[in-house]
Protein backbone atom coordinates (compact mmCIF):
# COMPACT_ATOMS: atom_id res chain seq x y z
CA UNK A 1 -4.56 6.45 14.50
CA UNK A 2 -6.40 3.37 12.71
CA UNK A 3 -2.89 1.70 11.96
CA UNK A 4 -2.12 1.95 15.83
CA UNK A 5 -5.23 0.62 16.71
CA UNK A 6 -4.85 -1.84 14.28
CA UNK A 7 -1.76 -3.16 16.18
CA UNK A 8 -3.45 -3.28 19.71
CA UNK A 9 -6.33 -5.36 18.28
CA UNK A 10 -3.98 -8.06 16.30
CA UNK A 11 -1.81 -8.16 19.62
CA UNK A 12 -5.34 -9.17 21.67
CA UNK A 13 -4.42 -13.21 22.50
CA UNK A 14 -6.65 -15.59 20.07
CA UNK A 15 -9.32 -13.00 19.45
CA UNK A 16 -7.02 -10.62 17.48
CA UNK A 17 -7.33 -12.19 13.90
CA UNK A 18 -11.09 -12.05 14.13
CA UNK A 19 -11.59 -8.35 15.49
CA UNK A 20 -9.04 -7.25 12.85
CA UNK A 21 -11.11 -9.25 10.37
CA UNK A 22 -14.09 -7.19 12.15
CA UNK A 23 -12.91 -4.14 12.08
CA UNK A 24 -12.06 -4.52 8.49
CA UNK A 25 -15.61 -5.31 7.13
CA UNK A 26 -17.11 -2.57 9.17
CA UNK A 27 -14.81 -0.27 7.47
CA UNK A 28 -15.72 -1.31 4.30
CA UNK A 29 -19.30 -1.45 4.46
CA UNK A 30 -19.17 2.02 5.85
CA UNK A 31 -16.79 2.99 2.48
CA UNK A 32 -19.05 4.42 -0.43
CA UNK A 33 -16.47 5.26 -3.28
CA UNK A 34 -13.35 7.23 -3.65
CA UNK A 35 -15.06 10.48 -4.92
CA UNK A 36 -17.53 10.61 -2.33
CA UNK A 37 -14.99 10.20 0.25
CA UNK A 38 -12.24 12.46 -0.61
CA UNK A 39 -15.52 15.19 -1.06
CA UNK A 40 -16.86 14.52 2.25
CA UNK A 41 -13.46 14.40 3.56
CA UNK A 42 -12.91 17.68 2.37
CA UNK A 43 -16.26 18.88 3.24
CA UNK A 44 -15.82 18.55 7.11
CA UNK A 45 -12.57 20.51 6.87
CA UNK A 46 -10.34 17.58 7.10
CA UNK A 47 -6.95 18.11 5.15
CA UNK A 48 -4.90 16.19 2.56
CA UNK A 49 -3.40 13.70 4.66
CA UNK A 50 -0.29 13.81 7.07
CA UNK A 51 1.87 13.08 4.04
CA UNK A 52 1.04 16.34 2.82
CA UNK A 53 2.63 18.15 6.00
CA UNK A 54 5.51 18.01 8.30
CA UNK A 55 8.32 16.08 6.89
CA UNK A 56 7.63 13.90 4.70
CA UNK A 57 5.80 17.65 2.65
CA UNK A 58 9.40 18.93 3.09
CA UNK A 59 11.12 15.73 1.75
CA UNK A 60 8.45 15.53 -1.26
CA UNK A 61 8.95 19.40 -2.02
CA UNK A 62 12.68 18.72 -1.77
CA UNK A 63 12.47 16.21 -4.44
CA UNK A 64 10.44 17.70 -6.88
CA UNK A 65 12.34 21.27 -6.67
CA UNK A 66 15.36 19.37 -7.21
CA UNK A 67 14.21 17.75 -10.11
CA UNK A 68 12.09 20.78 -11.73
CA UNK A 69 15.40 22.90 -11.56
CA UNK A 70 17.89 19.88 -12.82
CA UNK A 71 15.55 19.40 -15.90
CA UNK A 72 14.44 22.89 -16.59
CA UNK A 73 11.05 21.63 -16.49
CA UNK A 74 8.40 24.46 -17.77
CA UNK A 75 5.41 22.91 -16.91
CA UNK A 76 3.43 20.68 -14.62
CA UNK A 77 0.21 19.10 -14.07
CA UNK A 78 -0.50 16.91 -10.38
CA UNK A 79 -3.19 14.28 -10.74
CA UNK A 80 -4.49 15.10 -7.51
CA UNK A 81 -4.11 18.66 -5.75
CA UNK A 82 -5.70 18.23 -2.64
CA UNK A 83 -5.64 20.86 -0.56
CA UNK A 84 -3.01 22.78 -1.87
CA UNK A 85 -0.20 22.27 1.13
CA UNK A 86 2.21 20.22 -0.42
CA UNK A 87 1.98 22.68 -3.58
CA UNK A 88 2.65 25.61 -1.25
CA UNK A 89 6.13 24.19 -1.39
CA UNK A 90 6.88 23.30 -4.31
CA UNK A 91 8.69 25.74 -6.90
CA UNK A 92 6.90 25.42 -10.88
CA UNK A 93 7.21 27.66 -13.22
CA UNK A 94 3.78 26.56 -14.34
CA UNK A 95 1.11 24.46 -12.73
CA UNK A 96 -2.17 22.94 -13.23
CA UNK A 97 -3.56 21.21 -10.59
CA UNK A 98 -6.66 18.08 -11.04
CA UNK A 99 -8.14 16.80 -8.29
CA UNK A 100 -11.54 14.69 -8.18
CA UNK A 101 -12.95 16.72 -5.19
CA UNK A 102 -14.25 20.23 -6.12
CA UNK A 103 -14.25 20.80 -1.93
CA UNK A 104 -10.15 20.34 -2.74
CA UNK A 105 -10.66 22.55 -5.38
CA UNK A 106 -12.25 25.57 -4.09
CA UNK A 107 -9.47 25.00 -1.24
CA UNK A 108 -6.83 25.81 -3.88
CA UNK A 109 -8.65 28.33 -5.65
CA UNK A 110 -8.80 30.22 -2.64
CA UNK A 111 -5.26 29.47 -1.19
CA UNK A 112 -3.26 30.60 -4.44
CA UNK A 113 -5.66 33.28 -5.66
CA UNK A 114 -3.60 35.87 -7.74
CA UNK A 115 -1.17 33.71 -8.56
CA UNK A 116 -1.56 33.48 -12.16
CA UNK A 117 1.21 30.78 -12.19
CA UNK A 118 -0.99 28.31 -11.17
CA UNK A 119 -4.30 26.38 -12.41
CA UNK A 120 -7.07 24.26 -11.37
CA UNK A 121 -9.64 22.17 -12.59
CA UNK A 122 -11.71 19.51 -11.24
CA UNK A 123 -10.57 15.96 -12.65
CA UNK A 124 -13.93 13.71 -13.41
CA UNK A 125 -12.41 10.42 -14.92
CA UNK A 126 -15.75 9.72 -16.88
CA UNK A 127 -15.83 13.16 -18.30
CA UNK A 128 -11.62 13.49 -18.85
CA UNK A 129 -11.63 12.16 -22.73
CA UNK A 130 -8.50 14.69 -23.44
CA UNK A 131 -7.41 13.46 -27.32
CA UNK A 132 -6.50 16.87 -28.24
CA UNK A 133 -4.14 16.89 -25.30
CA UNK A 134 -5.04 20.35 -24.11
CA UNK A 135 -3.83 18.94 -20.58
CA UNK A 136 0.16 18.42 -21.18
CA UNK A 137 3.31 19.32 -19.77
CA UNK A 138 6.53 18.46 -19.18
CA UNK A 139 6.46 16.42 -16.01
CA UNK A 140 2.98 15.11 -14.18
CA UNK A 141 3.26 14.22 -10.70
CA UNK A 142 0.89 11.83 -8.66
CA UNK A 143 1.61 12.15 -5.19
CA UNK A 144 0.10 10.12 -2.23
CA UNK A 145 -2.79 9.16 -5.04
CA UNK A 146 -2.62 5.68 -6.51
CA UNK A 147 -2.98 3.66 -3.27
CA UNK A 148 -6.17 5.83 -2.17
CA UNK A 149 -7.77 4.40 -5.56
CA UNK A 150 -9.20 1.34 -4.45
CA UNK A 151 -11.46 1.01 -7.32
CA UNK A 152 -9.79 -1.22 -10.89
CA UNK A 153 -11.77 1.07 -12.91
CA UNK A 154 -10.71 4.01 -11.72
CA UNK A 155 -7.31 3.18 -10.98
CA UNK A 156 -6.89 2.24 -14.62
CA UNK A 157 -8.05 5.22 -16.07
CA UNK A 158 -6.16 7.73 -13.85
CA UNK A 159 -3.48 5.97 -14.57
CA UNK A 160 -3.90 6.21 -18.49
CA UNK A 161 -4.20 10.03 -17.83
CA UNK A 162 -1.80 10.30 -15.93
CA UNK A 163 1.20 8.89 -18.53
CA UNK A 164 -0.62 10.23 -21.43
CA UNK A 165 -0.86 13.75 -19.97
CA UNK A 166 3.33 14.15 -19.94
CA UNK A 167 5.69 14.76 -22.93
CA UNK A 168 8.61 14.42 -21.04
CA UNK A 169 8.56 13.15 -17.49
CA UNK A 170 6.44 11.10 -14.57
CA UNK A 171 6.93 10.81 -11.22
CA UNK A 172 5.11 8.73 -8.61
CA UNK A 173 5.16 8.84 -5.07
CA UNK A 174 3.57 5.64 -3.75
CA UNK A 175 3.31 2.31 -2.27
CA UNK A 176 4.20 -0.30 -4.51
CA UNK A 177 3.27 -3.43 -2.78
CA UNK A 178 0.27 -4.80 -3.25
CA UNK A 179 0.48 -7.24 0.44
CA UNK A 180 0.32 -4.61 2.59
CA UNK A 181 -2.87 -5.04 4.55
CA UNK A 182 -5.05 -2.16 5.39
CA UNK A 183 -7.86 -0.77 7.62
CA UNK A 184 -8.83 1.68 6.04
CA UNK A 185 -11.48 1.41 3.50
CA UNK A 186 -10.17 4.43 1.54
CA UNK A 187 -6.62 2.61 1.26
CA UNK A 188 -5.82 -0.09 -1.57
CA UNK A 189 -2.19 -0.91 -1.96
CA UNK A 190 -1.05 -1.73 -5.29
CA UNK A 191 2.22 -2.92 -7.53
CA UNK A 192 1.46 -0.10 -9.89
CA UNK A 193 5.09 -0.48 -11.60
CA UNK A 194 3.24 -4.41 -13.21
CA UNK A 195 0.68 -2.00 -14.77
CA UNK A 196 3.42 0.47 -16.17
CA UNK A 197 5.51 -2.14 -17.71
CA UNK A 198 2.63 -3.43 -19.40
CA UNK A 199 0.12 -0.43 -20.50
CA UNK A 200 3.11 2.07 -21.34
CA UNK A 201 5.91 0.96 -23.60
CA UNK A 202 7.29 3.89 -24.48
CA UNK A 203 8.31 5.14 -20.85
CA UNK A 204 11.31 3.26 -18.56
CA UNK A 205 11.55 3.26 -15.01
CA UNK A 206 15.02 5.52 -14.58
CA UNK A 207 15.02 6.25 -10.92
CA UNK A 208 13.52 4.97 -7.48
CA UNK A 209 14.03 7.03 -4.32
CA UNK A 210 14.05 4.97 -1.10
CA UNK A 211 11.97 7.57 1.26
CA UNK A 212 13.94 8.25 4.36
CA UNK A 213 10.79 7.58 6.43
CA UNK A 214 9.45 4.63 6.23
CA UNK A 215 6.61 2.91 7.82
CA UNK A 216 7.00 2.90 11.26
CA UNK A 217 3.52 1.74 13.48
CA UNK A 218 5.30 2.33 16.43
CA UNK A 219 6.30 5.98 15.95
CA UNK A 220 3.21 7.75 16.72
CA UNK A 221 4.79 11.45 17.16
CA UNK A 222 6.62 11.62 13.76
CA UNK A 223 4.64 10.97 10.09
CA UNK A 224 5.96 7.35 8.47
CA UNK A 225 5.00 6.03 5.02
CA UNK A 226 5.08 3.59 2.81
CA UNK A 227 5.42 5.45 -0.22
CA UNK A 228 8.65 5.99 -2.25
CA UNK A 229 9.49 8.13 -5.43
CA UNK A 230 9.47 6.34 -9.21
CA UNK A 231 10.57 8.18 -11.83
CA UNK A 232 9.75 7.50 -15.57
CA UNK A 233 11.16 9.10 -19.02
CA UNK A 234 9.58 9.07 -22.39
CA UNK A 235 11.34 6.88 -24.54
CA UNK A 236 9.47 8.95 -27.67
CA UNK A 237 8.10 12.22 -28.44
CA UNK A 238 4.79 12.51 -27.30
């Protein structure tokens, strides 16, 4: 809805640039942090996101299936659960899912109770100092995550848990272009791959997936994005 409305206000004649510049810094001012929005996002029974249903849900599951049964992959840990949708589909053998919200988290709890496949635990970046690496698996996914972290901090860390928490496997579904302009407050896009290359030497880049929907502004019936799918490999034992 904000991306649509976006477009009608840069199409206004001479006054577009400067309401989009408007509507921009409202949005921002209004912004707090990440945590506090996701949890009050949550909170007022708002969901994960329409990347997390319909569609592109089906296309992600797809994906991930795919590669959990090609690989034989045991185990799994998602940097960022949400509210348990997109999970519903997918097809681990074991699970743990992190998410910064603990509104997401009671949503999961509750969704998969008795399923003693799966896990959950609030992620708090400050408090997540995991040298023992009690959190690993084979494969950690972060899914519609890294371009809703529009803090450097935070970004930098969740991305240092994210690589560290994998012995085997990482895949990314994301933007990965850091030019793409934004409304929303919540929304930073980012090159992520630039960090990768240079914080994690021991994992290569083996597969990008194009996504079959792409960004589309002027499709308002069907869910577009701008995200695509990165896979990584270990180059070394963990």
């Amino acid at each position: 809805m904000k991306r649509r409305i976006l477009r009608l206000i840069r199409n206004v004649p001479l006054l577009g640039p400067i309401l989009e510049y408007a509507v921009r810094k409202v949005n921002r001012l209004r912004f707090d942090n990440s945590s506090s929005y996701w949890e009050e996002r949550y909170k007022k029974g708002r969901s994960s996101g329409e990347g997390s249903y319909g569609r592109l849900a089906a296309y992600k599951a797809d994906v991930i299936n795919s590669f959990i049964k090609k690989e034989r992959v045991s185990s799994v840990i998602e940097f960022g659960c949400g509210d348990g949708n997109q999970l519903s589909l997918f097809q681990c053998p074991s699970y743990i899912g992190l998410d910064i919200s603990a509104n997401a988290i009671s949503l999961c709890r509750r969704r998969f109770e008795g399923d003693i496949t799966k896990s959950f635990f609030l992620y708090s970046p400050d408090c997540f100092i995991d040298n023992g690496h009690i959190f690993i698996a084979q494969l950690t996914l972060s899914l519609d995550v890294i371009y809703h972290i529009v803090e450097d901090e935070l970004f930098a860390k969740y991305m240092h848990d994210l690589f560290n928490a994998s012995s085997k496997h990482v895949i990314i579904y994301s933007s990965n272009d850091e030019t793409i302009k934004e409304v929303s407050a919540h929304v930073r896009h980012r090159k992520f791959t630039n960090w990768v290359e240079k914080h994690c030497a021991d994992w290569n880049l083996v597969a990008k997936l194009t996504n079959p929907f792409p960004y589309n502004e002027r499709d308002p019936k069907e869910a577009t994005s701008f995200a695509d799918f990165y896979v990584y490999n270990r180059t070394s034992n963990a």
